[in-house]
PDB file of N, CA and C in Angstrom:
ATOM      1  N   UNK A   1     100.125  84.636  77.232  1.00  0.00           N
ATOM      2  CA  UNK A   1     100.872  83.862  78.208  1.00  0.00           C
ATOM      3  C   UNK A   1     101.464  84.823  79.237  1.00  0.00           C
ATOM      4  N   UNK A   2     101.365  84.645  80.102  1.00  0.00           N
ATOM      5  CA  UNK A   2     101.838  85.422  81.775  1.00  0.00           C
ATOM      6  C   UNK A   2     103.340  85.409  81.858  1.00  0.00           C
ATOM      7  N   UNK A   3     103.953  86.395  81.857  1.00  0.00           N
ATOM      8  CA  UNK A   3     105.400  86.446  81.883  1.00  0.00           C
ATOM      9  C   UNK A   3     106.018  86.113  83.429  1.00  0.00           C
ATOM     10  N   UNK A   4     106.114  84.665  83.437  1.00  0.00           N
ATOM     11  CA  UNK A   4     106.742  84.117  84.990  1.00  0.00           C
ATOM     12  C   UNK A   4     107.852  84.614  85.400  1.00  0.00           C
ATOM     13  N   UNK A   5     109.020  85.077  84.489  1.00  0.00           N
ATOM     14  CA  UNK A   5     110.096  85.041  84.398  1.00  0.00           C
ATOM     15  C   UNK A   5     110.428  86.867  85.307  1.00  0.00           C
ATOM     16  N   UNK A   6     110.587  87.340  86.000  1.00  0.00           N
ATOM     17  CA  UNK A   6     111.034  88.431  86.558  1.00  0.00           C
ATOM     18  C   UNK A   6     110.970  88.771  88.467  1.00  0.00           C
ATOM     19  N   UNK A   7     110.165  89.904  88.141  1.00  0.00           N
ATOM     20  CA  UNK A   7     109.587  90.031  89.108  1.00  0.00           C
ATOM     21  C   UNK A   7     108.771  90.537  89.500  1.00  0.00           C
ATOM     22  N   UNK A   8     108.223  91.129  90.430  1.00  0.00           N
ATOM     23  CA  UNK A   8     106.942  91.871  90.862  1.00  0.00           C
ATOM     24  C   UNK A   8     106.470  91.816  92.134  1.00  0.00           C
ATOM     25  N   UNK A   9     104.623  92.360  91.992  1.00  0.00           N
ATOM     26  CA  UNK A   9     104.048  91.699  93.364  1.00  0.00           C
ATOM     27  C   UNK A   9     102.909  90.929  93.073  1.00  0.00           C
ATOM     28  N   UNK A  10     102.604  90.043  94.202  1.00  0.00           N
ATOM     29  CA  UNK A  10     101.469  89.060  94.357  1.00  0.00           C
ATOM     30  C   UNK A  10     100.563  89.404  95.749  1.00  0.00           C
ATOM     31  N   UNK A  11      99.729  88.986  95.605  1.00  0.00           N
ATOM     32  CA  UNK A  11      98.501  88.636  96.532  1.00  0.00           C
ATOM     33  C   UNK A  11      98.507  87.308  96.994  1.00  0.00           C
ATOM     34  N   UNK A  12      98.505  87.000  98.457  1.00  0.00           N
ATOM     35  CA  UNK A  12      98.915  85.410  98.732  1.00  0.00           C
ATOM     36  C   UNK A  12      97.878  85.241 100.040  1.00  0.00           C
ATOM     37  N   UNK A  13      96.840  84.415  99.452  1.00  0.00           N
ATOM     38  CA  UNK A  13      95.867  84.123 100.272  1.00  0.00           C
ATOM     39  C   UNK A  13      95.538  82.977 101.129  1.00  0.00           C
ATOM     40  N   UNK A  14      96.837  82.895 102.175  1.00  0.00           N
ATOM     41  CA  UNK A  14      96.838  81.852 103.268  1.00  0.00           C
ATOM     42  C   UNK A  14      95.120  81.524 104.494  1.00  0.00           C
ATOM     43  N   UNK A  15      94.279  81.036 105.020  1.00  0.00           N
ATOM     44  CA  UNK A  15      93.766  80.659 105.660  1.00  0.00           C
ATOM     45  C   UNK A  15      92.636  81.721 105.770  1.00  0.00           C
ATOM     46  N   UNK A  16      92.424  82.428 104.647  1.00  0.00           N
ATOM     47  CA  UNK A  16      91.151  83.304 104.803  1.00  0.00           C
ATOM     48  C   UNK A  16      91.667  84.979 104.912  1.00  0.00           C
ATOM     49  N   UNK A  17      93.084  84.756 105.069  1.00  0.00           N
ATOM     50  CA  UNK A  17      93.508  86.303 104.871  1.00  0.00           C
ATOM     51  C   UNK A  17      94.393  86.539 103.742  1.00  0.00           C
ATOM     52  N   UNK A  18      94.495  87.649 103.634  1.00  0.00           N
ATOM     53  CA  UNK A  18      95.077  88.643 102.550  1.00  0.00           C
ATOM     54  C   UNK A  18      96.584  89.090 102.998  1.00  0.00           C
ATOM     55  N   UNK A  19      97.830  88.925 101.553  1.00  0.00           N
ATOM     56  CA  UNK A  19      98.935  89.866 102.178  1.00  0.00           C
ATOM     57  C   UNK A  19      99.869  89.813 100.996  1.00  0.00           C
ATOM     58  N   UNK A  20      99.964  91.165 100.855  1.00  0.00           N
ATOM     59  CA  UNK A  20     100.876  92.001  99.658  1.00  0.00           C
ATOM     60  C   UNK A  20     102.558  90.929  99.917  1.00  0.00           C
ATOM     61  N   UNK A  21     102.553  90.636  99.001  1.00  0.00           N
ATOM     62  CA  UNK A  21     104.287  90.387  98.810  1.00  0.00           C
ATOM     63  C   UNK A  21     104.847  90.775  97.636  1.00  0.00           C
ATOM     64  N   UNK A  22     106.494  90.555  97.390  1.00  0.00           N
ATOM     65  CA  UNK A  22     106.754  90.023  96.136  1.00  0.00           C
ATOM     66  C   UNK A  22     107.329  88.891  95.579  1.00  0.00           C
ATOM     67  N   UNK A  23     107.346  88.614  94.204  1.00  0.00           N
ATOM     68  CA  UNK A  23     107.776  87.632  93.687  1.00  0.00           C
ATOM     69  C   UNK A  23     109.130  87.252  92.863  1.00  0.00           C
ATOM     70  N   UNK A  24     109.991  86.716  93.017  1.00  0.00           N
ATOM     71  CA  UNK A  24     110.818  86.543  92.126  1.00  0.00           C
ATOM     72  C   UNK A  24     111.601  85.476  91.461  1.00  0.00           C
ATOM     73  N   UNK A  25     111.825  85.271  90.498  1.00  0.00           N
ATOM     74  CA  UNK A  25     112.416  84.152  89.459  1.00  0.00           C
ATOM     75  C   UNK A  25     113.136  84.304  88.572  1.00  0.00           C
ATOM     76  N   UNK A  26     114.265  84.354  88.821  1.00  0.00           N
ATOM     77  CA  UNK A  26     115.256  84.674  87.625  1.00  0.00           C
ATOM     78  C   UNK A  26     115.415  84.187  86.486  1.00  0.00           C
ATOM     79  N   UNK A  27     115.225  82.769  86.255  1.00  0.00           N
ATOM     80  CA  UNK A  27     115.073  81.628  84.939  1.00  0.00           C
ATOM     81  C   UNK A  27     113.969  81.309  84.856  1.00  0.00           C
ATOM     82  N   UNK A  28     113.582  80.825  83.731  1.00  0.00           N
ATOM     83  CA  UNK A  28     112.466  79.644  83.954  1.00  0.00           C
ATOM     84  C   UNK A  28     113.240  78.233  84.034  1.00  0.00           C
ATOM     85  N   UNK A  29     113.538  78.304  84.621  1.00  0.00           N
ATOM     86  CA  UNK A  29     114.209  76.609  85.591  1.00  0.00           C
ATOM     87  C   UNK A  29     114.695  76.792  86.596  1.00  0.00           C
ATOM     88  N   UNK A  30     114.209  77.961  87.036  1.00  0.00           N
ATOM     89  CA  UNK A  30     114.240  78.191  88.895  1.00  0.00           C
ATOM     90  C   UNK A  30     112.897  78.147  88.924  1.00  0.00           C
ATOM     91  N   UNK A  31     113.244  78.021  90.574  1.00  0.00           N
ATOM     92  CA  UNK A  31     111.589  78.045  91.884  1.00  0.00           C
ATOM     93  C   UNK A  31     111.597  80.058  91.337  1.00  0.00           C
ATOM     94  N   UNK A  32     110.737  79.989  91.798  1.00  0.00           N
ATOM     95  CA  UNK A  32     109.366  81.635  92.491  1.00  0.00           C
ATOM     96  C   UNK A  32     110.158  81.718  93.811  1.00  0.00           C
ATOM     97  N   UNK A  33     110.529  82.496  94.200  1.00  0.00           N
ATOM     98  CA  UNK A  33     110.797  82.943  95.445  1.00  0.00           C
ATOM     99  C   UNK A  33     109.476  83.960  95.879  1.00  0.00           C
ATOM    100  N   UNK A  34     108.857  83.878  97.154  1.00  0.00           N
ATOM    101  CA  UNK A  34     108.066  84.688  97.453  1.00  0.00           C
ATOM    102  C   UNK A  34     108.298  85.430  98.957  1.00  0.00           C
ATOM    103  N   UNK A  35     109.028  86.396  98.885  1.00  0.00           N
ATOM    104  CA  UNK A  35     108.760  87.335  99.589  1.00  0.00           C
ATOM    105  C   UNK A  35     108.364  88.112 100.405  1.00  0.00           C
ATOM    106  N   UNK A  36     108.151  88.815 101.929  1.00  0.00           N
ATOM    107  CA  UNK A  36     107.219  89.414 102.897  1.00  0.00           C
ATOM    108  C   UNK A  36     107.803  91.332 102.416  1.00  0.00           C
ATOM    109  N   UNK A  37     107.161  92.788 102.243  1.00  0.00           N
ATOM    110  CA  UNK A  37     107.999  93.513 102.239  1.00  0.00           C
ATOM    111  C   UNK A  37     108.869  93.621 102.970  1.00  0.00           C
ATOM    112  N   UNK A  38     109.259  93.224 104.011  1.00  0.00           N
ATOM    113  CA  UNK A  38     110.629  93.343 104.566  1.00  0.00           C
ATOM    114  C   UNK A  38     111.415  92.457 104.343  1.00  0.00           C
ATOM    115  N   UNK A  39     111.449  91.326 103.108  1.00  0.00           N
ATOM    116  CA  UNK A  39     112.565  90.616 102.658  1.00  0.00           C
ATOM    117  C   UNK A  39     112.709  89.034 102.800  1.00  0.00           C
ATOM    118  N   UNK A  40     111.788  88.597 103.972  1.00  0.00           N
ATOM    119  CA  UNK A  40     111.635  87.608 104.691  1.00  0.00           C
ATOM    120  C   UNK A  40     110.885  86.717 103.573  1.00  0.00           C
ATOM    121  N   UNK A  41     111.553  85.373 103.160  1.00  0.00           N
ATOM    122  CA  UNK A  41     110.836  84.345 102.776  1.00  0.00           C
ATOM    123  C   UNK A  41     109.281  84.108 103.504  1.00  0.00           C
ATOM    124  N   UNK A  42     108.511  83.442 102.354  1.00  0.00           N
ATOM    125  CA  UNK A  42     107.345  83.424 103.242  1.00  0.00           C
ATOM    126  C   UNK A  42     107.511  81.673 102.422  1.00  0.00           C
ATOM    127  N   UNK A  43     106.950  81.489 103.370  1.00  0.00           N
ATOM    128  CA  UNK A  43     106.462  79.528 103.948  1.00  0.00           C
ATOM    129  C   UNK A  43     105.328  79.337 103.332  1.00  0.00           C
ATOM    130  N   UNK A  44     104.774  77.945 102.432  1.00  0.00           N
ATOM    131  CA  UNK A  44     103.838  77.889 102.118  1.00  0.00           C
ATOM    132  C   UNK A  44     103.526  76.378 103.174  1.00  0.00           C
ATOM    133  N   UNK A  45     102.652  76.068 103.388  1.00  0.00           N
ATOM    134  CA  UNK A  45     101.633  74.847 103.807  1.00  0.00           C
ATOM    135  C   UNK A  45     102.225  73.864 103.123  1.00  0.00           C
ATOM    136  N   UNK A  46     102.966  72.799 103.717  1.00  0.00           N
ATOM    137  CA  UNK A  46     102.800  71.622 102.653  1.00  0.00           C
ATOM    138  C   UNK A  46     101.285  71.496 102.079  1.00  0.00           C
ATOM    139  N   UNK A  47     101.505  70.393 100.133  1.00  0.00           N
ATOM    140  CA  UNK A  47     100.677  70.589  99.673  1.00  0.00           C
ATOM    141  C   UNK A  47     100.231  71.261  98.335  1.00  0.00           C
ATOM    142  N   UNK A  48      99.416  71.256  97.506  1.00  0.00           N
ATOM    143  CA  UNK A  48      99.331  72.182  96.394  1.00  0.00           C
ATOM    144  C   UNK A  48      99.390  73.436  96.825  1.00  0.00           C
ATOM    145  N   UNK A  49      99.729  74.464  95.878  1.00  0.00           N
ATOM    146  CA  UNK A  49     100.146  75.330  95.843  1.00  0.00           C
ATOM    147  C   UNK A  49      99.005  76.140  94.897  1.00  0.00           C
ATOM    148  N   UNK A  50      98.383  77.055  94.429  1.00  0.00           N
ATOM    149  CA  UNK A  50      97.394  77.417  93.311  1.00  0.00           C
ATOM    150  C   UNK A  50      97.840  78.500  93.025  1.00  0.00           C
ATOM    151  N   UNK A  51      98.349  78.900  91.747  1.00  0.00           N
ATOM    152  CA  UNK A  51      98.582  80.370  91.524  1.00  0.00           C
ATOM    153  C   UNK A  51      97.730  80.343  90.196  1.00  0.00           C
ATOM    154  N   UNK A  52      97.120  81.599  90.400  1.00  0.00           N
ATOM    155  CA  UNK A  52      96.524  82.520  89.360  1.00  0.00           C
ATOM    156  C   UNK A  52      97.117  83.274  88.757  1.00  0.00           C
ATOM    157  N   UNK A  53      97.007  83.950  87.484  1.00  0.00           N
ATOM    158  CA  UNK A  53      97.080  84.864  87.130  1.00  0.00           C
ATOM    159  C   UNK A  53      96.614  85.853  86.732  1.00  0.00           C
ATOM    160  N   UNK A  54      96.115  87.259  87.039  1.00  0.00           N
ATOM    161  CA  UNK A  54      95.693  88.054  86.872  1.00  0.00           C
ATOM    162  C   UNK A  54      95.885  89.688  86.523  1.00  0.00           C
ATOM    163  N   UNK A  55      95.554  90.048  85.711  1.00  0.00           N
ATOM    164  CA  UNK A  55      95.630  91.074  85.687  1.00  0.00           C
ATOM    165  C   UNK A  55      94.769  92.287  86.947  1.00  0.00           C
ATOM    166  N   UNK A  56      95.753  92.950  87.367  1.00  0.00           N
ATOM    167  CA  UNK A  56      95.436  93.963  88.670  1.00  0.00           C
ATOM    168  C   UNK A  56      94.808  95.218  88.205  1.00  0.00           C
TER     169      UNK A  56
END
């Protein structure tokens, strides 16, 4: 099972491109916050959402 609960980085593949962020979630009964490296929330598309998990 994928440890949701911390933090890290992700790969977030909006409209055919690629871009390093990170992730974070303090509980598991909080949202994912996702991240730009300079700090900035990033916006998803209304809509499903698909996360994977993978090992890097």
């Amino acid at each position: 099972m994928p440890e949701t609960v911390g933090s890290g980085t992700a790969l977030v593949l909006p409209d055919g491109t690629a871009h390093e962020v990170r992730w974070e979630r303090s509980t598991a009964e909080s949202g994912t916050v996702f991240t730009t490296p300079g700090g900035r929330d990033i916006a998803f598309a209304p809509g499903q959402v698909w996360i994977v998990y993978a090992p890097r």
